[in-house]
Protein backbone atom coordinates (compact mmCIF):
# COMPACT_ATOMS: atom_id res chain seq x y z
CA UNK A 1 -72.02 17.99 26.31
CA UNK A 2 -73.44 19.89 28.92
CA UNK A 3 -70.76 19.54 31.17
CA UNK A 4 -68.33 21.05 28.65
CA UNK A 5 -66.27 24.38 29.08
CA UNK A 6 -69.64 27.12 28.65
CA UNK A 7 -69.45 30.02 26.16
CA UNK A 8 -69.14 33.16 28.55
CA UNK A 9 -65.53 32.69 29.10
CA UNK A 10 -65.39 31.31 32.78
CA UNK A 11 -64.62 27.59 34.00
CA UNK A 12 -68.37 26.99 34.20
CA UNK A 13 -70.17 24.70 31.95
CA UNK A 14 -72.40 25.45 29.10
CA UNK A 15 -75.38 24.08 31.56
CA UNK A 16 -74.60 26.68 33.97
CA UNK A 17 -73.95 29.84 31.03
CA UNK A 18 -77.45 28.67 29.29
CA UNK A 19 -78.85 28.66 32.97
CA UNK A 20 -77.60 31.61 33.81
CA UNK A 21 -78.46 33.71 30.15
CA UNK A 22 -81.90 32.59 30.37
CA UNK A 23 -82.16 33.88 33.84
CA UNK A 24 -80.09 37.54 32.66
CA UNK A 25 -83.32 37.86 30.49
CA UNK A 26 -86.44 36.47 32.24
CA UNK A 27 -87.23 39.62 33.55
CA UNK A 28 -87.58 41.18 29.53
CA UNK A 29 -89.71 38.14 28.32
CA UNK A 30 -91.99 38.77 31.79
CA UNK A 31 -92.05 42.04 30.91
CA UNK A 32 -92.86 42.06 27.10
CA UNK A 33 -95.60 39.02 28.37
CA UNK A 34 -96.99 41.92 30.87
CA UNK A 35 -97.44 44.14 28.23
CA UNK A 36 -99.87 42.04 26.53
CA UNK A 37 -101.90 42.34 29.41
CA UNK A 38 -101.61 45.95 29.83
CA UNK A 39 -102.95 46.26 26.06
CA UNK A 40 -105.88 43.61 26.83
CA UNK A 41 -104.44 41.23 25.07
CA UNK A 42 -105.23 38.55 27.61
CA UNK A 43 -105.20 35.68 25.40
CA UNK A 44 -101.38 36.61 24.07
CA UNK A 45 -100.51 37.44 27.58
CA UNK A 46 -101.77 33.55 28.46
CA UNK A 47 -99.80 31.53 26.10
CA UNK A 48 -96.73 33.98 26.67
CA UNK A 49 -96.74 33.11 30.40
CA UNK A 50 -97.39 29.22 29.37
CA UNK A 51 -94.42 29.04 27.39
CA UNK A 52 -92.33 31.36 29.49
CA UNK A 53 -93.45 29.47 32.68
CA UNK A 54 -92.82 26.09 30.58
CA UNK A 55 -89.07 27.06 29.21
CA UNK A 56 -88.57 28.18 32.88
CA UNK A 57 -89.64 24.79 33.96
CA UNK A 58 -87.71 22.78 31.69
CA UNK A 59 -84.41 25.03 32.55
CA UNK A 60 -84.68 24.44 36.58
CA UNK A 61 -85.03 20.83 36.21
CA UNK A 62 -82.12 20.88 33.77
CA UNK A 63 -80.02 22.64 36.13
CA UNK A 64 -81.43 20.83 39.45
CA UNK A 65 -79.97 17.60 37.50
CA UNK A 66 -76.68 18.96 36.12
CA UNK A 67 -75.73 20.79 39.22
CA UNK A 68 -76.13 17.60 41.49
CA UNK A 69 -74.12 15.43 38.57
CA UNK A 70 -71.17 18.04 38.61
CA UNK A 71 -71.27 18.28 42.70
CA UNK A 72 -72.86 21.15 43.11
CA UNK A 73 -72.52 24.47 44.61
CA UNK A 74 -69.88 22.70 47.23
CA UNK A 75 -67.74 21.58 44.34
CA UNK A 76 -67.80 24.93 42.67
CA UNK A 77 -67.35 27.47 45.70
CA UNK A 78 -63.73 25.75 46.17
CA UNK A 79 -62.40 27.50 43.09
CA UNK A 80 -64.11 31.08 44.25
CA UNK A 81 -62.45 33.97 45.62
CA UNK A 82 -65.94 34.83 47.44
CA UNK A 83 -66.33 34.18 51.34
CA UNK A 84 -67.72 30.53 51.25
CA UNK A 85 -69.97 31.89 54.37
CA UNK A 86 -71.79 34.56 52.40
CA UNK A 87 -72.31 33.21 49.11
CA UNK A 88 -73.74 30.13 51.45
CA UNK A 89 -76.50 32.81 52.98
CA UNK A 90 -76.98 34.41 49.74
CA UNK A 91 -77.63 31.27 47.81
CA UNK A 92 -80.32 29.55 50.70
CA UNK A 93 -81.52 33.38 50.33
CA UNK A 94 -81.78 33.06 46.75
CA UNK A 95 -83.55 29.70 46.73
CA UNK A 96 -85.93 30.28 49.43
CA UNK A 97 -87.07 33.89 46.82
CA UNK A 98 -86.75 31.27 43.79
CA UNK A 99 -89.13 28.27 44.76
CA UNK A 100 -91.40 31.14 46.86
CA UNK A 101 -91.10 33.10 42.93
CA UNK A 102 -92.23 29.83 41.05
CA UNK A 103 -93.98 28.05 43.14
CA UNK A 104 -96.61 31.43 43.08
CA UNK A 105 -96.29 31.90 39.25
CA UNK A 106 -97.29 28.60 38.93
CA UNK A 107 -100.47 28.91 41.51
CA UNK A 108 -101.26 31.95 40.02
CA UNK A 109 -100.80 30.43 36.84
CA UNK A 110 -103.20 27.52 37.43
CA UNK A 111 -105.89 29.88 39.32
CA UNK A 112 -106.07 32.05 37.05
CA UNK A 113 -106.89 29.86 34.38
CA UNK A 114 -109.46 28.02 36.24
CA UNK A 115 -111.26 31.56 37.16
CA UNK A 116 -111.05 32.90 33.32
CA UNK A 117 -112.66 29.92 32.54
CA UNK A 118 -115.35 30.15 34.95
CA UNK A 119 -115.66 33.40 34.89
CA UNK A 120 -114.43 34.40 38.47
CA UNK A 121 -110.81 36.30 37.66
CA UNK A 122 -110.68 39.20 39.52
CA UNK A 123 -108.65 41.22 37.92
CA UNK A 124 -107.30 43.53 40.19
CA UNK A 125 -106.25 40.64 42.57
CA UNK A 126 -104.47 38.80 39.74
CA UNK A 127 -102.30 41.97 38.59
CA UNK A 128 -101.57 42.62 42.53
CA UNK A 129 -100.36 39.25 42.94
CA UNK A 130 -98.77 39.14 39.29
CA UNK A 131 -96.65 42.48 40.36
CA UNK A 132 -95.51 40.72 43.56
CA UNK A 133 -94.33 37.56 41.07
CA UNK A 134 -92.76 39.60 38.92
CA UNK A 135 -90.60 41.41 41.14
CA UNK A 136 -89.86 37.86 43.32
CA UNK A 137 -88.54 36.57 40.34
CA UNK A 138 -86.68 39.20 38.83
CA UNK A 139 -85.07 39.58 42.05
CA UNK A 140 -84.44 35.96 41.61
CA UNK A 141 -83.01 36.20 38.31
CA UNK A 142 -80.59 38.85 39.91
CA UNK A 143 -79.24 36.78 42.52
CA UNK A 144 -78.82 33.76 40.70
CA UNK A 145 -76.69 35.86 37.82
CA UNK A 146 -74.84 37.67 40.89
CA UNK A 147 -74.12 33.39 42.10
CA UNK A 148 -72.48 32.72 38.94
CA UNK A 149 -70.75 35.96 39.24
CA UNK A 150 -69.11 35.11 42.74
CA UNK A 151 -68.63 31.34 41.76
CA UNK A 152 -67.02 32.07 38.30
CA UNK A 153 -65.88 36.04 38.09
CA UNK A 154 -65.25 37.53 41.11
């Protein structure tokens, strides 16, 4: 099933049209999760980045799975009109932003929720750090959506 013909209207499978939807809109559910934090609504703000952070989770291993099954980016770039040569830069571009991106939403993630606990969350270090998250992975989010784009558009 998840190798089937997706429902965007390209070649691609549904794995990589879910991947790639949920990706389009990551940057609006980090956003609307922000704003609970903006309004001091810290406990709303944590659950919202636990399930956002979780559903993230859940889709990259999905996709890391799929995406070796089907053959990968290799298998995929042969039917694209983009040079092979740049979308290989932008996509080791893209992952090195991605698993920087997640791999400090999930330390910050973790931290942050030990220090609330105890007491120790500095505020002013955790939005600084939150801001530089949020823009890693919506620029992220971008790049992978522009990927599909060159592999299945353009």
């Amino acid at each position: 099933m998840v190798f089937e013909k997706g429902f965007l209207g390209t070649t691609a499978p549904i794995y990589l049209d879910i991947t790639t939807v949920y990706f389009a809109v990551l940057p609006f559910f980090l956003a609307f999760s922000i704003y609970f934090a903006i309004k001091k609504e810290y406990e709303k703000h944590f659950i919202s980045q636990a399930i956002i952070l979780g559903v993230t989770l859940i889709i990259v291993v999905i996709f890391e799975i799929c995406i070796r099954i089907s053959g990968g980016f290799l298998e995929y770039s042969k039917y694209s009109n983009i040079s092979f040569d740049f979308m290989l830069v932008f996509l080791t571009i893209h992952i090195l932003i991605a698993i920087a991106a997640v791999g400090g939403w999930l330390f910050l993630f973790i931290s942050s929720y030990k220090d609330y606990k105890n007491h120790l969350l500095d505020g002013t270090k955790h939005k600084k750090i939150g801001k530089a998250i949020f823009f890693a992975l919506t620029i992220s989010s971008i790049m992978g959506v522009f990927m599909y784009l060159f592999l299945f558009v353009f």
